[in-house]
N, C-alpha and C. Protein backbone atom coordinates (compact mmCIF):
# COMPACT_ATOMS: atom_id res chain seq x y z
N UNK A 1 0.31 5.63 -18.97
CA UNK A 1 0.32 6.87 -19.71
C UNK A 1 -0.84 6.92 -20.70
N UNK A 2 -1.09 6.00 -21.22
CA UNK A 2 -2.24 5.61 -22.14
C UNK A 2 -3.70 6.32 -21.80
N UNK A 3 -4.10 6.06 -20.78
CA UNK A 3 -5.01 6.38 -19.89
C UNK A 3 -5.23 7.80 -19.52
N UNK A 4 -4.12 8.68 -20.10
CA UNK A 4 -4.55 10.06 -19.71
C UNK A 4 -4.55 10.75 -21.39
N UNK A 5 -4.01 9.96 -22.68
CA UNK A 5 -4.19 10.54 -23.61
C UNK A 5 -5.84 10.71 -23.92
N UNK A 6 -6.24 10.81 -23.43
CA UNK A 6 -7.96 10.63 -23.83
C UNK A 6 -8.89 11.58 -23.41
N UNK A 7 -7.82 12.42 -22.29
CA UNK A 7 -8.60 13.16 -20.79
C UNK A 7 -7.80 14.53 -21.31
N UNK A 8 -7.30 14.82 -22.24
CA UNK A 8 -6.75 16.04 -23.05
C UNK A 8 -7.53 17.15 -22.55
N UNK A 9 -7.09 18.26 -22.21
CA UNK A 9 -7.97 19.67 -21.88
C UNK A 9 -7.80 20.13 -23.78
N UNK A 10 -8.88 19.96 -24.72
CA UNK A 10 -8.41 20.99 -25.47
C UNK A 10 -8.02 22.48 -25.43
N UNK A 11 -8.40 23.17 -24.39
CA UNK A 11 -8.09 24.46 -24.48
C UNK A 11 -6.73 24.73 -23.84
N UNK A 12 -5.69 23.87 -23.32
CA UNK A 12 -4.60 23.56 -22.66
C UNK A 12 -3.79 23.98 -24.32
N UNK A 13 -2.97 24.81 -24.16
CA UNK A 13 -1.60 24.84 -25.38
C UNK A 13 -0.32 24.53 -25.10
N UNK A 14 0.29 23.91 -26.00
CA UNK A 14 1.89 23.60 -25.29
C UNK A 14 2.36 24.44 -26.24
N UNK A 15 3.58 25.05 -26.23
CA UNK A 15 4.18 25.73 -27.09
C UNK A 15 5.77 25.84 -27.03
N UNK A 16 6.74 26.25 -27.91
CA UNK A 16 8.35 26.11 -27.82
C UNK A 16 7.89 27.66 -26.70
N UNK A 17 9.37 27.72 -25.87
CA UNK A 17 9.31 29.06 -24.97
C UNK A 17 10.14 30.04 -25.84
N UNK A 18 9.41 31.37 -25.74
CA UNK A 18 9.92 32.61 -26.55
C UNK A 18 10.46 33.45 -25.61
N UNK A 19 11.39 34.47 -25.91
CA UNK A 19 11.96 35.25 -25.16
C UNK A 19 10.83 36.08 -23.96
N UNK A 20 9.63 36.60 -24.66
CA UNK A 20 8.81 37.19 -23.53
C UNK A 20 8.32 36.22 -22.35
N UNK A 21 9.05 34.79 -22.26
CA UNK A 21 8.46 33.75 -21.35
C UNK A 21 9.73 34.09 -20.20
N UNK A 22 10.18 34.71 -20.22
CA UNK A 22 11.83 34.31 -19.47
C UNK A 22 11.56 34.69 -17.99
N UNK A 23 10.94 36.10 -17.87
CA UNK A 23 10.43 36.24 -16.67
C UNK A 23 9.81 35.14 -15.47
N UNK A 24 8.57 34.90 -16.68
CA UNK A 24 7.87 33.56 -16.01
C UNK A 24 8.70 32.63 -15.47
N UNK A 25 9.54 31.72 -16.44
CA UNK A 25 10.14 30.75 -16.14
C UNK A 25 10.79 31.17 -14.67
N UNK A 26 11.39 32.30 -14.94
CA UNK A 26 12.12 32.36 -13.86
C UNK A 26 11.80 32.36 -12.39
N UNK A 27 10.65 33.38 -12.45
CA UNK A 27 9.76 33.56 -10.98
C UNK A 27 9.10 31.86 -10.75
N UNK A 28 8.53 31.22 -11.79
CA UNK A 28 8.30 29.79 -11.31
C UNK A 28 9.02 29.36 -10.64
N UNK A 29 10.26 28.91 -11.35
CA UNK A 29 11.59 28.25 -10.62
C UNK A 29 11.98 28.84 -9.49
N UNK A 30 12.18 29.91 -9.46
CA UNK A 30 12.48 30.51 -8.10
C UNK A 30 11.39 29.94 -7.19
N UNK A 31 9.99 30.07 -7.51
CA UNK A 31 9.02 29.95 -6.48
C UNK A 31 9.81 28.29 -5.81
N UNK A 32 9.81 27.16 -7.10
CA UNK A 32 10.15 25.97 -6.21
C UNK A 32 11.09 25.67 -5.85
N UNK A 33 12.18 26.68 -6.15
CA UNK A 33 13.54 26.63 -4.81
C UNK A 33 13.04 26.85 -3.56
N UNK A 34 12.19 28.08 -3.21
CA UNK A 34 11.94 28.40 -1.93
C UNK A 34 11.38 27.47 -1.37
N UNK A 35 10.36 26.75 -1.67
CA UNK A 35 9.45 25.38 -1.43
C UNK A 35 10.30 24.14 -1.57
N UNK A 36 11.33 24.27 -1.76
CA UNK A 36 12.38 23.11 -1.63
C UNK A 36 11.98 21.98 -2.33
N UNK A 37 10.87 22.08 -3.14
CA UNK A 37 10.69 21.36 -4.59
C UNK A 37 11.64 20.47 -5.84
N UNK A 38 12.63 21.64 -5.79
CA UNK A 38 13.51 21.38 -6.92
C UNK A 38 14.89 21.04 -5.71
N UNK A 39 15.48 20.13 -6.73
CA UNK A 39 17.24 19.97 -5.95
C UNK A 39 18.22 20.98 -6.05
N UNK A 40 17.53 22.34 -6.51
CA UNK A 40 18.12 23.48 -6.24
C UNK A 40 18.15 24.13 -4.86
N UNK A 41 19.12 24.28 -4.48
CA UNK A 41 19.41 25.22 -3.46
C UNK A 41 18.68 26.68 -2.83
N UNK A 42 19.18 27.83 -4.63
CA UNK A 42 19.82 28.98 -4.36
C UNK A 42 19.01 29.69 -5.43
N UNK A 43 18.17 30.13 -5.65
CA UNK A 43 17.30 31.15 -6.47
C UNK A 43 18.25 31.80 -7.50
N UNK A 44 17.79 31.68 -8.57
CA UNK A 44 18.49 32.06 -9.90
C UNK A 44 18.17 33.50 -10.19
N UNK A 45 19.25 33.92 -10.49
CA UNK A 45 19.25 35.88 -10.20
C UNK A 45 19.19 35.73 -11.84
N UNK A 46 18.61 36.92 -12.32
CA UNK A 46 18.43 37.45 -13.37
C UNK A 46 19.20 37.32 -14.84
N UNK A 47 20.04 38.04 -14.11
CA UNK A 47 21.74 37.85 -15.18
C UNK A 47 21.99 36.50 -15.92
N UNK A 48 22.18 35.64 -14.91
CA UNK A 48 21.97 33.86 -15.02
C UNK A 48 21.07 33.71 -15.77
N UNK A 49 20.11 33.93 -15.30
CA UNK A 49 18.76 33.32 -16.37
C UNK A 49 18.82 33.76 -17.57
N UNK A 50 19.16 34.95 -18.23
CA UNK A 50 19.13 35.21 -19.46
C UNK A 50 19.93 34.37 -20.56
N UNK A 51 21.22 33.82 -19.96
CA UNK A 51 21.93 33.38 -20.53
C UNK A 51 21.52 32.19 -20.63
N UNK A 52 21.02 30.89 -19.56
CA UNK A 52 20.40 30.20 -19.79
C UNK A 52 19.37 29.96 -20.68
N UNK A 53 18.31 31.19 -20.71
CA UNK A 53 17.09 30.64 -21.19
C UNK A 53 17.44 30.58 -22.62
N UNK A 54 18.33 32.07 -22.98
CA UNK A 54 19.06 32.13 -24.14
C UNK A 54 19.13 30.85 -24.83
N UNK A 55 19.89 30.09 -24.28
CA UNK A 55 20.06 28.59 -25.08
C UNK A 55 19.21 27.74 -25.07
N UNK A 56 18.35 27.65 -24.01
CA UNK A 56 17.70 27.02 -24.26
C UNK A 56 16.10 26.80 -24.94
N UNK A 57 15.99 28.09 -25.62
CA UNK A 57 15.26 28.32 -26.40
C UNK A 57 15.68 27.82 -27.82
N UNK A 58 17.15 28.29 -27.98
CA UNK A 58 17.73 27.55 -29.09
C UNK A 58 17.69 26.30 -28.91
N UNK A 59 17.78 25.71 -28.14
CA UNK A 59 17.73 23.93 -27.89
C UNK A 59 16.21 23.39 -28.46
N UNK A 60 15.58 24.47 -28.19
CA UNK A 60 13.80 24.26 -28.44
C UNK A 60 13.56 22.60 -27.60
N UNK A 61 14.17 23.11 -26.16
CA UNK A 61 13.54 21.66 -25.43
C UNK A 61 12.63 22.53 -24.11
N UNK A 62 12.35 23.43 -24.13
CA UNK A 62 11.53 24.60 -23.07
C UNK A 62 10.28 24.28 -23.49
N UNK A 63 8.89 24.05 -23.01
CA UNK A 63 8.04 24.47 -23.62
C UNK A 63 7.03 24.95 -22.27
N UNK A 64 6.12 26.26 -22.74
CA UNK A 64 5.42 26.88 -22.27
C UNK A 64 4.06 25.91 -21.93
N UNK A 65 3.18 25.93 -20.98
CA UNK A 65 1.50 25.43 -21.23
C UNK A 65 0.83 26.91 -20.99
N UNK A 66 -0.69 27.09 -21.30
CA UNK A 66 -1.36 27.72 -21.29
C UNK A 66 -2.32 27.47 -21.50
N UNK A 67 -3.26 28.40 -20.16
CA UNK A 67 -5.09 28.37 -20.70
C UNK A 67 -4.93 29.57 -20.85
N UNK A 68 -4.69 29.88 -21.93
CA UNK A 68 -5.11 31.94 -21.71
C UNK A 68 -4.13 33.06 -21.11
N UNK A 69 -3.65 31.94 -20.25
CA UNK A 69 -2.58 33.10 -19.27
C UNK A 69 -1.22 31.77 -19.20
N UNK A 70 0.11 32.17 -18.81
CA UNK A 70 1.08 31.06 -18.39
C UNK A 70 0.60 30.07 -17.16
N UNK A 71 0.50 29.05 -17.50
CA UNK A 71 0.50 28.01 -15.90
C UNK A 71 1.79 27.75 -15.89
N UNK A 72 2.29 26.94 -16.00
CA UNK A 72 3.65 26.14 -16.32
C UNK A 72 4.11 25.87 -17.62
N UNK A 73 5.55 25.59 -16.84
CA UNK A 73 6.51 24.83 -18.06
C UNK A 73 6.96 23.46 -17.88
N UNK A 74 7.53 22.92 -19.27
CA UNK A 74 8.42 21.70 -18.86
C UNK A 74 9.93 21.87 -19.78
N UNK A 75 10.62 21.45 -18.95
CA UNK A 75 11.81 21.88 -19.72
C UNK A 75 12.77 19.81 -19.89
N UNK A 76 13.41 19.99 -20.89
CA UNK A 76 14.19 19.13 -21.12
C UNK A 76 15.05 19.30 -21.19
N UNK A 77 16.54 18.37 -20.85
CA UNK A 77 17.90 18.92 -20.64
C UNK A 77 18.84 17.54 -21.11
N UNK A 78 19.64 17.76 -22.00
CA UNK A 78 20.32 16.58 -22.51
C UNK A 78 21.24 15.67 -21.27
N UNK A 79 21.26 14.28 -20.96
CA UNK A 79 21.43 13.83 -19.38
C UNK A 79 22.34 13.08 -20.27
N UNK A 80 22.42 12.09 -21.72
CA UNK A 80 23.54 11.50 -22.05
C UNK A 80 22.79 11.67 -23.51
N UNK A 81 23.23 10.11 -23.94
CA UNK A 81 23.50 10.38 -25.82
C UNK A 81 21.65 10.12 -25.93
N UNK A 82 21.33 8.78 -25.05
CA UNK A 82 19.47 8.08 -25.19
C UNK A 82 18.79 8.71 -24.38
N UNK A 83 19.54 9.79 -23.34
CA UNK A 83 18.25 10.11 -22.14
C UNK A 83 18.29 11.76 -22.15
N UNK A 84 17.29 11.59 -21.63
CA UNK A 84 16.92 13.44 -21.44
C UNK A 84 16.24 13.68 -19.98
N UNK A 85 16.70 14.50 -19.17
CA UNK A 85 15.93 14.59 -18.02
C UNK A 85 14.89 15.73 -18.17
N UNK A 86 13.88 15.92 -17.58
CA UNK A 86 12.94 16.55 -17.24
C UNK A 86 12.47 17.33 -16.14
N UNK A 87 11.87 18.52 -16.35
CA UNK A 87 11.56 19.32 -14.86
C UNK A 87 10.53 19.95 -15.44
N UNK A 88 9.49 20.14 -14.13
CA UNK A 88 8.47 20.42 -14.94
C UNK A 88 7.67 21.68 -13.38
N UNK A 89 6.96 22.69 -14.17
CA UNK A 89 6.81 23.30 -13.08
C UNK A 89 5.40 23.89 -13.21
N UNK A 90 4.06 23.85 -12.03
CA UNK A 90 3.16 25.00 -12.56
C UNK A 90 2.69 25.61 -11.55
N UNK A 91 2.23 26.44 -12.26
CA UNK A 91 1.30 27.30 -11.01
C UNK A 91 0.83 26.90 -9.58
N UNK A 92 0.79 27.00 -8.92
CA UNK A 92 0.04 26.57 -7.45
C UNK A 92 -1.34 26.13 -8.21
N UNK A 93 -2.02 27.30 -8.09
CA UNK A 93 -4.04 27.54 -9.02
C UNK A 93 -3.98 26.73 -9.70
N UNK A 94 -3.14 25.69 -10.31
CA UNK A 94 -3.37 25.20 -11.62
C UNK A 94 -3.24 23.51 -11.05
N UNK A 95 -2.56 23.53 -10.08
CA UNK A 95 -2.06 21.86 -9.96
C UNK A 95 -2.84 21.15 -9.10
N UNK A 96 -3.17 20.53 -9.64
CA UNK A 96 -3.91 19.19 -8.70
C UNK A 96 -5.40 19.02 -9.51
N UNK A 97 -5.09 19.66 -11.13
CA UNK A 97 -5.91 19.63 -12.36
C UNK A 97 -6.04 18.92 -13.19
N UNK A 98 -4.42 17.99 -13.29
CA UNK A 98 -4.01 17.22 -14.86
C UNK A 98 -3.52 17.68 -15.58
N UNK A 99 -3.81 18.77 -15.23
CA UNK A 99 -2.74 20.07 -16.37
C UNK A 99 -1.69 19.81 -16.38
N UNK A 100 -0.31 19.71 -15.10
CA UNK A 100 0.36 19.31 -15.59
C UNK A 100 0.96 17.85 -16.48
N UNK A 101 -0.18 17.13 -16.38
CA UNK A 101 -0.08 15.54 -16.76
C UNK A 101 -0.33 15.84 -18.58
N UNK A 102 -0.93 16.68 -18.73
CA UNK A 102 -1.16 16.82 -19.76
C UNK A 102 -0.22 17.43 -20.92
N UNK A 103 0.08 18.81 -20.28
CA UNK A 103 1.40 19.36 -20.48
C UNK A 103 2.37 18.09 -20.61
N UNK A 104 2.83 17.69 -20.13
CA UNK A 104 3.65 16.48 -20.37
C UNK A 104 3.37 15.62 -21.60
N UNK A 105 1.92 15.47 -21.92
CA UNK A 105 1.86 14.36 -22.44
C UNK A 105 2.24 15.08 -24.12
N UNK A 106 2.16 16.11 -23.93
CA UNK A 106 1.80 17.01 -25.42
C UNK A 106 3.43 17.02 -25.67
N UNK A 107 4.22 17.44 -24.36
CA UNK A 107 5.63 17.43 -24.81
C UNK A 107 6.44 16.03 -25.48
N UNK A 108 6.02 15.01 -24.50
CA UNK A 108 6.54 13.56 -24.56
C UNK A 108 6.23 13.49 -26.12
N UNK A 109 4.94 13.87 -26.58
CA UNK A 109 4.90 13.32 -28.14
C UNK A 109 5.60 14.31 -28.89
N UNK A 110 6.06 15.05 -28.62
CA UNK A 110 7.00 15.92 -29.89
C UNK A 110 8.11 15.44 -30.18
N UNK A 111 8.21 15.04 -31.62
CA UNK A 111 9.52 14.31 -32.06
C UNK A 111 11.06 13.97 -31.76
N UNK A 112 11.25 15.32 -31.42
CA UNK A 112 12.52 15.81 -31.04
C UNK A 112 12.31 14.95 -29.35
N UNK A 113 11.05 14.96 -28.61
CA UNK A 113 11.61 14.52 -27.34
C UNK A 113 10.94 12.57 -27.70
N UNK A 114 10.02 12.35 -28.53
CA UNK A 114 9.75 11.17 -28.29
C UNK A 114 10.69 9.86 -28.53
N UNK A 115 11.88 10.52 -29.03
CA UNK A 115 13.57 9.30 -29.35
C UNK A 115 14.03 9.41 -27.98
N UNK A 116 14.10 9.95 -26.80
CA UNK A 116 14.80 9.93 -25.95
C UNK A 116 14.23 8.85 -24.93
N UNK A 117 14.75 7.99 -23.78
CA UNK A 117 14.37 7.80 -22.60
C UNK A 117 14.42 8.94 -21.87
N UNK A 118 13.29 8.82 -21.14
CA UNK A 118 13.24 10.67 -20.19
C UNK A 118 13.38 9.96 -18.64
N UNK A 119 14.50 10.86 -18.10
CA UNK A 119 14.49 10.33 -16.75
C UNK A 119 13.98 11.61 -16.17
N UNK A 120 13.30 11.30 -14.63
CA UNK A 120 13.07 11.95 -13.68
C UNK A 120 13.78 12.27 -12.43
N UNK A 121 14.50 12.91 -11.87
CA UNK A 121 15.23 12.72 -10.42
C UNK A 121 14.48 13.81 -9.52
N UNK A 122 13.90 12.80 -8.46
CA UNK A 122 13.08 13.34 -7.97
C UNK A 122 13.08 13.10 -6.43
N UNK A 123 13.31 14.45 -5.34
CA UNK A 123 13.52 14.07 -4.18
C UNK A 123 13.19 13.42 -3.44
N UNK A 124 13.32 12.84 -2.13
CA UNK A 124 12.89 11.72 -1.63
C UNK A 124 11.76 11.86 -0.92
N UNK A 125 11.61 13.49 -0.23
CA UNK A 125 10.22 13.80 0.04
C UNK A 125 9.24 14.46 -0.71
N UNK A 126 9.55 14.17 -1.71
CA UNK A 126 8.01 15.13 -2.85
C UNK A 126 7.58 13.86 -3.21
N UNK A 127 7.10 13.44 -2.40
CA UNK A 127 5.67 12.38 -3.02
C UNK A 127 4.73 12.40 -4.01
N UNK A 128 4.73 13.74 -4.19
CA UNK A 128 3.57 14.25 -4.94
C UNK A 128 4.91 14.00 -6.24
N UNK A 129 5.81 14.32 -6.65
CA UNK A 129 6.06 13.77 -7.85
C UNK A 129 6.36 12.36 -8.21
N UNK A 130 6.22 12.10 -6.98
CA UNK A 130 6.73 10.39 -7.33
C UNK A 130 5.52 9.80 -8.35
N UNK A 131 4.05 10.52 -7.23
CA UNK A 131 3.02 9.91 -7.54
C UNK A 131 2.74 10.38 -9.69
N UNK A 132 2.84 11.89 -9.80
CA UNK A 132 2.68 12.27 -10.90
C UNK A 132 3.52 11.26 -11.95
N UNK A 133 4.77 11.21 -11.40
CA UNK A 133 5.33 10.54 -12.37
C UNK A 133 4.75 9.14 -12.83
N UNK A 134 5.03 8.24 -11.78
CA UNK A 134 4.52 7.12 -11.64
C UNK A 134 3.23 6.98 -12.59
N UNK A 135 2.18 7.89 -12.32
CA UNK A 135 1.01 7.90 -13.00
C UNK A 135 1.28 7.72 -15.01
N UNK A 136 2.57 8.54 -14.68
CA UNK A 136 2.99 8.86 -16.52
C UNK A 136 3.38 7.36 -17.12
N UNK A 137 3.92 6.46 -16.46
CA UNK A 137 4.28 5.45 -16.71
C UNK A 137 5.89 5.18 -16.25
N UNK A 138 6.22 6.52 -15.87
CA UNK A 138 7.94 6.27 -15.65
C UNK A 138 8.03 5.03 -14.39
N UNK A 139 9.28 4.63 -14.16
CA UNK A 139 9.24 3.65 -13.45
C UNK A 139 10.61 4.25 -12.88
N UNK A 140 10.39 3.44 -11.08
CA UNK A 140 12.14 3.68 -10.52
C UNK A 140 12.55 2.68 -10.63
N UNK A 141 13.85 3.23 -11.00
CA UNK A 141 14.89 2.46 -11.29
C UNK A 141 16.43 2.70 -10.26
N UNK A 142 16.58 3.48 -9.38
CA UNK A 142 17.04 3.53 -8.66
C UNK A 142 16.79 4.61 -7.59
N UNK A 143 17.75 4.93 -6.17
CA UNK A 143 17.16 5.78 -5.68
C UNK A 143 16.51 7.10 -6.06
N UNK A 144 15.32 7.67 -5.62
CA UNK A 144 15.08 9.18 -6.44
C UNK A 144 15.17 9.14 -7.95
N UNK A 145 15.12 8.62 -8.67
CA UNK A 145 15.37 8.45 -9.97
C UNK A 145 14.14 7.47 -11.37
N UNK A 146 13.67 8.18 -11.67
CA UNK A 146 12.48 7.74 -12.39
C UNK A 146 12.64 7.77 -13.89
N UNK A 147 12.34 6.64 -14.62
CA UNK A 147 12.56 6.75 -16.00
C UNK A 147 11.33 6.06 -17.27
N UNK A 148 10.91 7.35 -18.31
CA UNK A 148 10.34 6.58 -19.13
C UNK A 148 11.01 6.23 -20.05
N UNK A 149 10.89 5.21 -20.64
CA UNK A 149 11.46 4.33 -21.77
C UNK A 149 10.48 5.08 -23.36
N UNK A 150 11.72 5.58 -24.56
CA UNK A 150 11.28 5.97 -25.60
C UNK A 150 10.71 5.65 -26.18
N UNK A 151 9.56 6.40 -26.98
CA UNK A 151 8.14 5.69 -27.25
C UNK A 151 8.16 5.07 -28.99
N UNK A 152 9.36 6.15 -29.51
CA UNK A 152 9.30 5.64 -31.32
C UNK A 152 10.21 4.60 -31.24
């Protein structure tokens, strides 16, 4: 993980997600249900999402990236009392940049998430997150299942 704090896009922003993000989030996520990305099934209808994002804006574990326009998000989700899982999503145009490595790295150091172990569960054919993760420093620890160890 060390190794990518250095390679920072300054013009990359992380930010908490605000109500005018909800759309986004949503059409993202939807996009990687269809792409069978996520261990979701079933595309999240509207109604649903509001109520969700609702809270989880109050949770302030959502956060937006941006060059200018939305790429992605990463969201955090309480998994027990020490761990927090993670999902993280961006643009097509945007990935295979660092962007999302980066995005990550800006979240991982925010206080509120740097006390947690962050796990990953990650399907058995997306290689491509095994590899992202892996790169972050998380490690498997059992099947599909990737974890970084808390940094404070």
């Amino acid at each position: 993980m060390q190794k990518y704090l250095k390679k920072t896009n300054s013009k990359l922003k992380v930010r908490q997600a605000k109500i005018e993000d909800l759309y986004f989030t949503l059409m993202l996520h939807n996009q990687n249900v269809i792409k069978k990305k996520f261990f979701s099934k079933k595309k999240v209808i509207i109604k649903d999402h509001k109520i969700w994002f609702a809270n989880k804006i109050k949770e302030k574990m959502l956060f937006i990236g941006s060059l200018n326009i939305k790429i992605g998000y990463v969201r955090y989700d309480f998994f027990d009392k020490k761990c927090l899982s993670v999902s993280i999503a961006v643009i097509k145009k945007y990935k295979r940049k660092g962007l999302g490595k980066q995005m990550m790295l800006k979240t991982l150091s925010k206080k509120k998430i740097s006390k947690f172990d962050i796990i990953a569960n990650i399907k058995k054919q997306n290689f491509e997150s095994k590899k992202f993760f892996s790169d972050l420093g998380f490690k498997l620890t059992k099947k599909d299942r990737y974890i970084l160890k808390a940094r404070s």
